[in-house]
PDB file of N, CA and C in Angstrom:
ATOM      1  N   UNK A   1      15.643  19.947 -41.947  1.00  0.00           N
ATOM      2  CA  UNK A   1      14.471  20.653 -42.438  1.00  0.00           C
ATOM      3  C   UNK A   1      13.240  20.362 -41.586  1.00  0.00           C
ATOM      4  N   UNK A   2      12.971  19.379 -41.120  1.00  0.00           N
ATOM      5  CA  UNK A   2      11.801  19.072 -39.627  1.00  0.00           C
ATOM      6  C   UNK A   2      12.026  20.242 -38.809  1.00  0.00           C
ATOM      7  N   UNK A   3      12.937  20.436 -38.591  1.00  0.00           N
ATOM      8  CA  UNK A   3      12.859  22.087 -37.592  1.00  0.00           C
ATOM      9  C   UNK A   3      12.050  23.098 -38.163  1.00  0.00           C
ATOM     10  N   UNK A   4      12.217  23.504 -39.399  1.00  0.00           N
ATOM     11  CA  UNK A   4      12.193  24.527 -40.166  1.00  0.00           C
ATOM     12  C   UNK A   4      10.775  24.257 -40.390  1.00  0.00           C
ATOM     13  N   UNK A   5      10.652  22.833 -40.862  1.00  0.00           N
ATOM     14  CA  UNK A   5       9.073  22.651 -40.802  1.00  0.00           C
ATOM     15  C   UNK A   5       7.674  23.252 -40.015  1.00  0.00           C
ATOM     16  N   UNK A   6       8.350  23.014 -38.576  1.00  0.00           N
ATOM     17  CA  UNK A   6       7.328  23.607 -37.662  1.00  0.00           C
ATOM     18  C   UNK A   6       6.930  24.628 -37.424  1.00  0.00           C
ATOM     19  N   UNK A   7       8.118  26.105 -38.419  1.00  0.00           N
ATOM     20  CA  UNK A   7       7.588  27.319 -38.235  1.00  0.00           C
ATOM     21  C   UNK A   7       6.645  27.516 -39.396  1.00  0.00           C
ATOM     22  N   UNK A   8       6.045  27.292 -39.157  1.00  0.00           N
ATOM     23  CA  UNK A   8       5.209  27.640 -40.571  1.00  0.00           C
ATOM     24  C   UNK A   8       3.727  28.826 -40.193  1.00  0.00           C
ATOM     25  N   UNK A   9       3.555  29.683 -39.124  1.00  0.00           N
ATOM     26  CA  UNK A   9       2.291  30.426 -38.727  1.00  0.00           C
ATOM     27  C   UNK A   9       2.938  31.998 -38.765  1.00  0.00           C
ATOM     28  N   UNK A  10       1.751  32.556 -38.764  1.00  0.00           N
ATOM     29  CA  UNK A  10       1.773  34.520 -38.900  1.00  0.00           C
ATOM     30  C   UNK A  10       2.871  34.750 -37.899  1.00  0.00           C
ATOM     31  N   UNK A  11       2.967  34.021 -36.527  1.00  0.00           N
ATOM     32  CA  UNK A  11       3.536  34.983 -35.389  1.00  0.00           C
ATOM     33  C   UNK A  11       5.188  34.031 -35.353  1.00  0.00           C
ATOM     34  N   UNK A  12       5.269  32.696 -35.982  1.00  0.00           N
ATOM     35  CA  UNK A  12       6.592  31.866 -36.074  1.00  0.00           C
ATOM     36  C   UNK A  12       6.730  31.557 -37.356  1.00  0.00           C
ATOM     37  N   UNK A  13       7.515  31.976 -38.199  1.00  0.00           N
ATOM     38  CA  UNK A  13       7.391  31.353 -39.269  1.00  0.00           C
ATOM     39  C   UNK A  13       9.278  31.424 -39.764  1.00  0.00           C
ATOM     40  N   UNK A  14       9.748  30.777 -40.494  1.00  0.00           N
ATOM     41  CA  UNK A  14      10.861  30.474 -40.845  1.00  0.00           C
ATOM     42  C   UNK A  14      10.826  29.780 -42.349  1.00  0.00           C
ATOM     43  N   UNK A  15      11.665  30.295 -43.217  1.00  0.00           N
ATOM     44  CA  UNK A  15      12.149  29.958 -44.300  1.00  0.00           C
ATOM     45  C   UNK A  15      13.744  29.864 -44.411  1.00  0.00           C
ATOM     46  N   UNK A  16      13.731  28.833 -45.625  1.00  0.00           N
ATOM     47  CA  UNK A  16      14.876  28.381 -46.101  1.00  0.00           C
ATOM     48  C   UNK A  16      15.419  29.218 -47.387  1.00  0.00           C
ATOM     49  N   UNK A  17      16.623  30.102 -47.669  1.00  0.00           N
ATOM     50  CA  UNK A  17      16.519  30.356 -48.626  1.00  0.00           C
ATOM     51  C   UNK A  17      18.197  30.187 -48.964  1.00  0.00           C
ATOM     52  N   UNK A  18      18.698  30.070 -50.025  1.00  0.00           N
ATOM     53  CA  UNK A  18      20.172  29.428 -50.545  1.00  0.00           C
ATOM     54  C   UNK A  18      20.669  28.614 -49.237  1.00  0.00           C
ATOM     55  N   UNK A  19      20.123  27.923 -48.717  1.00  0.00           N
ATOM     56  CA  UNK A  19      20.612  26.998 -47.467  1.00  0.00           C
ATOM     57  C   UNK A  19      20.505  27.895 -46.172  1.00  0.00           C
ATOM     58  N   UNK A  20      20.094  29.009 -46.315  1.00  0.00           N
ATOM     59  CA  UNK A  20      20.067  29.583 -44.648  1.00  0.00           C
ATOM     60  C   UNK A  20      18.720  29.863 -44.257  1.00  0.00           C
ATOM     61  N   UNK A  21      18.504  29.295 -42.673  1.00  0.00           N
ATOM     62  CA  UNK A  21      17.347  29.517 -42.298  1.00  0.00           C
ATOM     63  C   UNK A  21      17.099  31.020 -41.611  1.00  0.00           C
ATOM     64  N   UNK A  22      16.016  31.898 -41.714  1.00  0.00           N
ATOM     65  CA  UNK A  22      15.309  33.015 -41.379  1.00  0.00           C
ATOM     66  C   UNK A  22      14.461  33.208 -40.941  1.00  0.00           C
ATOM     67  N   UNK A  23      14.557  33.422 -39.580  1.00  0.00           N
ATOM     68  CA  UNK A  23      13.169  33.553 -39.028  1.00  0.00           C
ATOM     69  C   UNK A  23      12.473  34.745 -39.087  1.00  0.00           C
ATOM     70  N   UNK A  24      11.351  35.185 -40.283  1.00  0.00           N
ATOM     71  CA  UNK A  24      11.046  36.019 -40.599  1.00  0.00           C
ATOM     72  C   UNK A  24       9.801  36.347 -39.967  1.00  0.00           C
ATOM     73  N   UNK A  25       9.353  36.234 -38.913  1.00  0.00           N
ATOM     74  CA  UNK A  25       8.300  36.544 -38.113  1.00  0.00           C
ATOM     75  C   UNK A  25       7.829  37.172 -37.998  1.00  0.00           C
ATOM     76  N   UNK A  26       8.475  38.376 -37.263  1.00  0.00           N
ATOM     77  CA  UNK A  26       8.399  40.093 -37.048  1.00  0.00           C
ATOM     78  C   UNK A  26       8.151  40.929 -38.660  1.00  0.00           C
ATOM     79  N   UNK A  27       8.727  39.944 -39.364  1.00  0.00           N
ATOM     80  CA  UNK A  27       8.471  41.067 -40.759  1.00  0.00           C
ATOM     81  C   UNK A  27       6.907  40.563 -41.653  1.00  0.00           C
ATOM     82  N   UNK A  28       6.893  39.323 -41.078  1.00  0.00           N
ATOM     83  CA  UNK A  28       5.440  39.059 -41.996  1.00  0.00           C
ATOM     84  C   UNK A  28       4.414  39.613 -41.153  1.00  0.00           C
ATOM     85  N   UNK A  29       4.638  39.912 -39.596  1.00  0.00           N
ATOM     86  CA  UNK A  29       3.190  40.200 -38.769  1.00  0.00           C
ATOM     87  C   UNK A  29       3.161  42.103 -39.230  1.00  0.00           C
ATOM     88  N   UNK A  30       4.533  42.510 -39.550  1.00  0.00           N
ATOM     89  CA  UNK A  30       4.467  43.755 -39.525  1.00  0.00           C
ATOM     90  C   UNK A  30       4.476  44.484 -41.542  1.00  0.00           C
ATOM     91  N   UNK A  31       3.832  43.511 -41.840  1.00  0.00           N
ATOM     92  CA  UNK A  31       3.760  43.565 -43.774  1.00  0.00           C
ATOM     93  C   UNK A  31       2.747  44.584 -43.765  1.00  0.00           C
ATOM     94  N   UNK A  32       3.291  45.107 -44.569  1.00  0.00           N
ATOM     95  CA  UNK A  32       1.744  46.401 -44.673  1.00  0.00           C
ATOM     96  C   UNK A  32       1.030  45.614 -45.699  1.00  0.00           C
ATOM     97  N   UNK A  33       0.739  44.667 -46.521  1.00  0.00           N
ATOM     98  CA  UNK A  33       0.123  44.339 -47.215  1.00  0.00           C
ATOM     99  C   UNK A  33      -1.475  43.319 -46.499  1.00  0.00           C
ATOM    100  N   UNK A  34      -1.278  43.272 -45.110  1.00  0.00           N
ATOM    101  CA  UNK A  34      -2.033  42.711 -44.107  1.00  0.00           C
ATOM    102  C   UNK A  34      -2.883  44.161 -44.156  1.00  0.00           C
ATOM    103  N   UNK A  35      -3.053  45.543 -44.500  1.00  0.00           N
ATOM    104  CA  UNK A  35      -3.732  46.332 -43.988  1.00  0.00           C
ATOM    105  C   UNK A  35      -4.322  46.913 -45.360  1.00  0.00           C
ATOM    106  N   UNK A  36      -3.847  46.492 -46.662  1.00  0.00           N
ATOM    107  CA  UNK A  36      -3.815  47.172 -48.112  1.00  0.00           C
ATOM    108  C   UNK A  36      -4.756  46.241 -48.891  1.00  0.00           C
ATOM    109  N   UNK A  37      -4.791  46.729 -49.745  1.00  0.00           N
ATOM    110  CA  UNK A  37      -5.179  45.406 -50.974  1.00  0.00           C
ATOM    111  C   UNK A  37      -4.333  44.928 -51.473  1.00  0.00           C
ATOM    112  N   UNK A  38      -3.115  44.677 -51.258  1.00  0.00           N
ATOM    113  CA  UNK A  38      -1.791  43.928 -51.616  1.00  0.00           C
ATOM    114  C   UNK A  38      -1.978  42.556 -50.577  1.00  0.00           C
ATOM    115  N   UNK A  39      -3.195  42.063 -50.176  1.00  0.00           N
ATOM    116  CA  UNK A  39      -2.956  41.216 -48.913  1.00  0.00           C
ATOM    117  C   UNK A  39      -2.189  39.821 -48.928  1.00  0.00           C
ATOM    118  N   UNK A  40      -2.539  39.728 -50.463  1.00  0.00           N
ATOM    119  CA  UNK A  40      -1.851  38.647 -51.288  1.00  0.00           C
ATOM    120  C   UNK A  40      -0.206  38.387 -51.359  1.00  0.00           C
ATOM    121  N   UNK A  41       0.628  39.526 -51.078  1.00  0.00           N
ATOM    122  CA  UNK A  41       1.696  39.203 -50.534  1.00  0.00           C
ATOM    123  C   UNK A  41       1.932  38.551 -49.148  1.00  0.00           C
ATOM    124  N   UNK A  42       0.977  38.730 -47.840  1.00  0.00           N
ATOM    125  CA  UNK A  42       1.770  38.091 -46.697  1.00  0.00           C
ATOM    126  C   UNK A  42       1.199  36.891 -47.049  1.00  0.00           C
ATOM    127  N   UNK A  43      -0.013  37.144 -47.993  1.00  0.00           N
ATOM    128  CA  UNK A  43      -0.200  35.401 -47.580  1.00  0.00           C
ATOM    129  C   UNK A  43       0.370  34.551 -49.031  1.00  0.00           C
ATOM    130  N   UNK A  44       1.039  35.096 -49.831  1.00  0.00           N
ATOM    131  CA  UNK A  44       2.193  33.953 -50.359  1.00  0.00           C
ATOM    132  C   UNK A  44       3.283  33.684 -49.205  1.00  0.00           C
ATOM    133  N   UNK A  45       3.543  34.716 -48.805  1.00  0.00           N
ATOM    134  CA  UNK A  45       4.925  34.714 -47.627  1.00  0.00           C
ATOM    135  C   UNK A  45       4.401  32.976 -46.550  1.00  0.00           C
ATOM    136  N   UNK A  46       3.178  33.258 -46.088  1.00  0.00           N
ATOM    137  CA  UNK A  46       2.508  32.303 -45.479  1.00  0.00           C
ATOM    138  C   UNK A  46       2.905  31.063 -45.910  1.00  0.00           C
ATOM    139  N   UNK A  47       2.571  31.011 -47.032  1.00  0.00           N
ATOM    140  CA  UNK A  47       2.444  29.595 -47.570  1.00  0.00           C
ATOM    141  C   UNK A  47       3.505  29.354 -47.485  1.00  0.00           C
ATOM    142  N   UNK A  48       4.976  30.003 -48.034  1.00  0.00           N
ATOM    143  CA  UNK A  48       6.023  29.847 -47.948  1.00  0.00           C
ATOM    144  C   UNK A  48       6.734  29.473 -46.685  1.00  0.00           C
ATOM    145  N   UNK A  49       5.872  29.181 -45.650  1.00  0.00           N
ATOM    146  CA  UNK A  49       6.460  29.068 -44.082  1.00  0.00           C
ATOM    147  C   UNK A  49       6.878  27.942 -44.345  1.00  0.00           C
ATOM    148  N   UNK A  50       7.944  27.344 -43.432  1.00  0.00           N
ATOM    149  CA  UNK A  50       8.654  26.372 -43.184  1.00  0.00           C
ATOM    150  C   UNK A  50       9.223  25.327 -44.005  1.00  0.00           C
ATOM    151  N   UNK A  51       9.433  26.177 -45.037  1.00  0.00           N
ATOM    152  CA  UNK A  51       9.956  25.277 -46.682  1.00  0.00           C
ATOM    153  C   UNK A  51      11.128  26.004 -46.835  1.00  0.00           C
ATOM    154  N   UNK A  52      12.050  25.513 -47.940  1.00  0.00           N
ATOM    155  CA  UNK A  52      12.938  26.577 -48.983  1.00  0.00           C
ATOM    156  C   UNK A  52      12.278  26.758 -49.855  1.00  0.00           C
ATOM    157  N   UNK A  53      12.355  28.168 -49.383  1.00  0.00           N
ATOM    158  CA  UNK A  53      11.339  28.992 -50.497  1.00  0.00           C
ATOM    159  C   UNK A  53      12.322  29.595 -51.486  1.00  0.00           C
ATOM    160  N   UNK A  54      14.051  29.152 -51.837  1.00  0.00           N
ATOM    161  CA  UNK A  54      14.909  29.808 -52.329  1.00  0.00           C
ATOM    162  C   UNK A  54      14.273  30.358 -53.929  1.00  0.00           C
ATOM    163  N   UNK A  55      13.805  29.439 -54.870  1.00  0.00           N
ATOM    164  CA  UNK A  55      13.385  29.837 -55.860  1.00  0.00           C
ATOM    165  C   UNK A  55      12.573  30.920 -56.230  1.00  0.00           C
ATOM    166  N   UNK A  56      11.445  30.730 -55.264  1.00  0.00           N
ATOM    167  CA  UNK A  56      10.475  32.067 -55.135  1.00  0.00           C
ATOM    168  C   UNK A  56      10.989  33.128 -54.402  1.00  0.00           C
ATOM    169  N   UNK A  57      12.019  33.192 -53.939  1.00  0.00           N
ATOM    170  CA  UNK A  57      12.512  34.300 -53.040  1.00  0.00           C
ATOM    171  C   UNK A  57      13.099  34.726 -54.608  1.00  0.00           C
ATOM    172  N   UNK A  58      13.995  34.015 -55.255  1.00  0.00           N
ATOM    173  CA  UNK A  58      14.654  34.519 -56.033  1.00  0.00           C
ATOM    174  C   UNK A  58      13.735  34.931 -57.360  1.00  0.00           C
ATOM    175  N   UNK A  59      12.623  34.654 -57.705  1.00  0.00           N
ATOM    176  CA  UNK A  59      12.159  35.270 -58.460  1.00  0.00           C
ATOM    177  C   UNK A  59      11.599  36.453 -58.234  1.00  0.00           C
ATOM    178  N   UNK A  60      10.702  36.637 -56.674  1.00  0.00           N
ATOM    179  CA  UNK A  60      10.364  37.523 -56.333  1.00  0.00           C
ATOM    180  C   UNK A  60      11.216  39.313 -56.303  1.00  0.00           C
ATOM    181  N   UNK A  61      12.060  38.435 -55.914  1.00  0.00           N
ATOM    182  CA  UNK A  61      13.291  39.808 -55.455  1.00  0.00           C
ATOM    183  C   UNK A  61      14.574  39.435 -56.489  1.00  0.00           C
ATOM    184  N   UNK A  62      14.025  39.902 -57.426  1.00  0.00           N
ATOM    185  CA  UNK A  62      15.354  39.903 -58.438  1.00  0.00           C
ATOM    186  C   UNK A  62      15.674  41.212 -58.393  1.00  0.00           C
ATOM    187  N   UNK A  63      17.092  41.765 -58.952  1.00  0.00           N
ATOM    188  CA  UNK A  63      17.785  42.574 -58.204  1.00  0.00           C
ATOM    189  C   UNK A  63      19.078  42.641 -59.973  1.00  0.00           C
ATOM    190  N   UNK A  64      19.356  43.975 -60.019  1.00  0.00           N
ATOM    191  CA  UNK A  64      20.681  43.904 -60.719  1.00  0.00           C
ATOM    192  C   UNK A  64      22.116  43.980 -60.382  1.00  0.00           C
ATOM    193  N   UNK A  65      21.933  44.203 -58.788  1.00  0.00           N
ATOM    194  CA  UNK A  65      23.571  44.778 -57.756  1.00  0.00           C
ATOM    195  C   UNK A  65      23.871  43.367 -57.768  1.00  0.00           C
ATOM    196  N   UNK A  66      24.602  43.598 -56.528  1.00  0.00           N
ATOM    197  CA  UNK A  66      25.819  42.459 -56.298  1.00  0.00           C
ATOM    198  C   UNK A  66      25.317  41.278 -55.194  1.00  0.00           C
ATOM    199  N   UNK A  67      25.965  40.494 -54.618  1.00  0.00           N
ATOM    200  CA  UNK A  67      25.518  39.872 -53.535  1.00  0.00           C
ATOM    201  C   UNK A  67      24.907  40.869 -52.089  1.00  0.00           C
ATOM    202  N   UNK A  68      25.966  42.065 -51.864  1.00  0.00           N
ATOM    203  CA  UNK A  68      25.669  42.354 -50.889  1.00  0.00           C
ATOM    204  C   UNK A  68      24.175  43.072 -50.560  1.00  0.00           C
ATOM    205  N   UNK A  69      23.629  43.427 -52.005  1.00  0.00           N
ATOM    206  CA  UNK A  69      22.212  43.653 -51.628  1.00  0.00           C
ATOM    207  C   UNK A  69      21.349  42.625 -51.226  1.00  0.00           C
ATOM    208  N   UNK A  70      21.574  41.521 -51.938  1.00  0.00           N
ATOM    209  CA  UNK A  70      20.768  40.597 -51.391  1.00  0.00           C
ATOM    210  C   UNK A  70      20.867  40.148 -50.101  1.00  0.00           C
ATOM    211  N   UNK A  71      22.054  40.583 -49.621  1.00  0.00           N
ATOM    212  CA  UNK A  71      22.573  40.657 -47.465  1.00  0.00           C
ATOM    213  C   UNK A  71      21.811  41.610 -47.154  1.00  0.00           C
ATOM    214  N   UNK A  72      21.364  42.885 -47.752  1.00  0.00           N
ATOM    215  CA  UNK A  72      20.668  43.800 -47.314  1.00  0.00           C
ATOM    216  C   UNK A  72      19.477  43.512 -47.424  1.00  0.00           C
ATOM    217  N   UNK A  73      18.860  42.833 -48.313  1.00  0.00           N
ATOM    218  CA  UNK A  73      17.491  42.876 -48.396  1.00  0.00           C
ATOM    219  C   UNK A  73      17.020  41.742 -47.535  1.00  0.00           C
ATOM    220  N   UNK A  74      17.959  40.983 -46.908  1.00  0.00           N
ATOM    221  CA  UNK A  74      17.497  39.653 -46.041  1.00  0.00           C
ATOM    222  C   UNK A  74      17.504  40.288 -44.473  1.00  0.00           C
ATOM    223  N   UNK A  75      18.903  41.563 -44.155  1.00  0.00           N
ATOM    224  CA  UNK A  75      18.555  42.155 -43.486  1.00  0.00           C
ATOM    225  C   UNK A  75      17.504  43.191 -42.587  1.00  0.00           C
ATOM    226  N   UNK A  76      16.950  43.348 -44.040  1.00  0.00           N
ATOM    227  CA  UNK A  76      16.233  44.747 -44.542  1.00  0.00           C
ATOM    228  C   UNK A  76      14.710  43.769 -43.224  1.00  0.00           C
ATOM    229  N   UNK A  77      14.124  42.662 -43.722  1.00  0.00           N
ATOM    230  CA  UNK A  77      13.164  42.376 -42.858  1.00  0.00           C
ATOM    231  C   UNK A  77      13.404  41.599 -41.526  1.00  0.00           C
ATOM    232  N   UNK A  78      14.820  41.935 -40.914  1.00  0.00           N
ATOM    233  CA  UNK A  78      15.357  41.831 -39.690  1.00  0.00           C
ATOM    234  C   UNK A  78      15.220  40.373 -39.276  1.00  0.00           C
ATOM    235  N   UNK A  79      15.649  39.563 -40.481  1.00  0.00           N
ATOM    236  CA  UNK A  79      15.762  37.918 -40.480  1.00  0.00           C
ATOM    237  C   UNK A  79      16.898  37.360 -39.598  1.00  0.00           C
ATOM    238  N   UNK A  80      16.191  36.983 -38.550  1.00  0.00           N
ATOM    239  CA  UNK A  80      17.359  36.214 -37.702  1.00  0.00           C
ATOM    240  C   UNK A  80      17.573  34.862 -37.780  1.00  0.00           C
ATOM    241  N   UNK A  81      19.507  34.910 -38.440  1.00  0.00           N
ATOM    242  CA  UNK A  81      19.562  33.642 -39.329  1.00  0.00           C
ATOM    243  C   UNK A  81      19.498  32.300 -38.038  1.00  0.00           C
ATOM    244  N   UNK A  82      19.349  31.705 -38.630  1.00  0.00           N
ATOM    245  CA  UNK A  82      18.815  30.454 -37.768  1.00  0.00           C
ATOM    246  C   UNK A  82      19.972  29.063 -37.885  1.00  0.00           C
ATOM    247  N   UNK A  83      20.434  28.185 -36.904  1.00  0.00           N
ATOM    248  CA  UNK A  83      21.370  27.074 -37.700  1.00  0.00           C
ATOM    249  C   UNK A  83      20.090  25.950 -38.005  1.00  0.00           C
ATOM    250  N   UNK A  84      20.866  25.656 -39.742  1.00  0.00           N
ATOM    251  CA  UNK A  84      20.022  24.499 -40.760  1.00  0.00           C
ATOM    252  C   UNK A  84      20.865  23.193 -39.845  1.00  0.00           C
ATOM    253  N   UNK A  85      19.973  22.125 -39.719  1.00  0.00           N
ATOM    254  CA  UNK A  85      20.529  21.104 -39.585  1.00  0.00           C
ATOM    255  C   UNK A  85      20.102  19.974 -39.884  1.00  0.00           C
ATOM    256  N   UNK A  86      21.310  19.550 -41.098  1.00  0.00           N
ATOM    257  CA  UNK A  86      20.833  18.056 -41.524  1.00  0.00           C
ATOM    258  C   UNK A  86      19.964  17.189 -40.880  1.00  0.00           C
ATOM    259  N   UNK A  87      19.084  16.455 -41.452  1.00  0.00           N
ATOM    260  CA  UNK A  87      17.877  15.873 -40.556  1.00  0.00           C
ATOM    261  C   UNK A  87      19.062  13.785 -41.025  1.00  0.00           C
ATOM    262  N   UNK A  88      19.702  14.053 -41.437  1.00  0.00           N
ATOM    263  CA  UNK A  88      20.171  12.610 -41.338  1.00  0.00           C
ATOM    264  C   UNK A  88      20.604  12.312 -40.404  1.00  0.00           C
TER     265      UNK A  88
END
């Protein structure tokens, strides 16, 4: 998780979510909520940099389908999965 730690900014940022890391970068610089009065979404996303954010992901994006939407919706902001590695 020290890896994961260091992404934590608008243009690098990476989260942890059910154990896989995402480097969600490209999707937080390109949030339309940076241009709306929704601005309050990128910057929870923000805060959420370089943690497991699994809980709040999962409250945020609750869902009634199956697993594979939730593959789609991790897809959906073109998260390139990252390898987690034990810090022991």
């Amino acid at each position: 998780m020290s890896e994961v730690a260091k992404h934590k900014y608008v243009d690098d940022i990476w989260i942890v979510v059910d154990g896989r890391v995402y480097d969600i970068s490209e999707h937080l610089i390109q949030h339309y909520g940076w241009s709306t009065a929704a601005i309050s979404t990128p910057l929870s996303i923000l805060a959420s940099g370089g943690t497991d954010c699994s809980q709040e992901f999962h409250e945020l994006h609750r869902y009634t389908h199956d697993q594979l939407h939730w593959d789609d919706q991790l897809m959906h902001v073109r998260a390139r999965q990252c390898v987690l590695e034990d810090d022991t």
